[in-house]
Protein backbone atom coordinates (compact mmCIF):
# COMPACT_ATOMS: atom_id res chain seq x y z
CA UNK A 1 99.19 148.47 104.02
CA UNK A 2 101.89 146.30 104.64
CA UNK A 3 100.26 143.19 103.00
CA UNK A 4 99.46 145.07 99.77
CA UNK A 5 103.53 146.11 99.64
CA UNK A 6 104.30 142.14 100.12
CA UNK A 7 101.75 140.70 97.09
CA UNK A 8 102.92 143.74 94.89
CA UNK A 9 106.24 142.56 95.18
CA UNK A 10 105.25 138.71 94.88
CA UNK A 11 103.48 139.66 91.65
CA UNK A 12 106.57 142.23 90.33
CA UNK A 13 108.78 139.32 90.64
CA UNK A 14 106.77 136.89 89.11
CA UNK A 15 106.39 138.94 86.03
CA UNK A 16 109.70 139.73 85.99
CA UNK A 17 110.34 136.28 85.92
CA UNK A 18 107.98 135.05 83.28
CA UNK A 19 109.41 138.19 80.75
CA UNK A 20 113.47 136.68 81.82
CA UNK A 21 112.32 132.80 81.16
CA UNK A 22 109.20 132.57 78.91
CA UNK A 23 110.17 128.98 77.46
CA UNK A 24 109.82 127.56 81.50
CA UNK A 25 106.15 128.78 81.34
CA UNK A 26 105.62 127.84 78.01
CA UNK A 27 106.22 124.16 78.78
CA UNK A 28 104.25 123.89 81.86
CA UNK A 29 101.12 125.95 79.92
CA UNK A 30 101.24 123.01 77.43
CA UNK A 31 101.55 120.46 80.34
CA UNK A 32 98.51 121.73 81.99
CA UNK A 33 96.59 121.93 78.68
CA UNK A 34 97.29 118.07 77.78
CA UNK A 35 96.53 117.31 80.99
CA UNK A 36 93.16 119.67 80.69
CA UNK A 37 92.35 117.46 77.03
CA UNK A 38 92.82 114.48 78.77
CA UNK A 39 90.46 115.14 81.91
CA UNK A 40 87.63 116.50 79.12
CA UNK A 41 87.98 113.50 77.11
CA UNK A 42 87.56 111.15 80.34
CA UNK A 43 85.01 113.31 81.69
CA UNK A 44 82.75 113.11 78.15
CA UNK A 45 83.71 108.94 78.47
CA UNK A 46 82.36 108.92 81.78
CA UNK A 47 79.21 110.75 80.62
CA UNK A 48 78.26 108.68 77.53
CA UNK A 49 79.11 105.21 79.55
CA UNK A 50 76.55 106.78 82.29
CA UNK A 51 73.96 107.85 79.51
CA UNK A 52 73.78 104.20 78.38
């Protein structure tokens, strides 16, 4: 029981977090998504180059 009070707090705070500071998360969602293009585009490279 104990462990289900400590993640319900981890998560409370993180929301409450994200709904105080939405432009933080905002910048590091569109830092993982570049980085997410650029390890798709690579990935289909790597493919084609193999396929050849």
């Amino acid at each position: 029981m104990n462990k289900v009070m400590v993640v319900k707090n981890f998560a409370l705070r993180g929301f409450n977090d994200v709904r105080q500071n939405p432009q933080k998360y905002i910048f590091k969602l569109k830092k993982i998504k570049s980085a997410v293009v650029i390890a798709c585009d690579a990935g289909e490279r790597i493919i084609s180059i193999m396929a050849r």
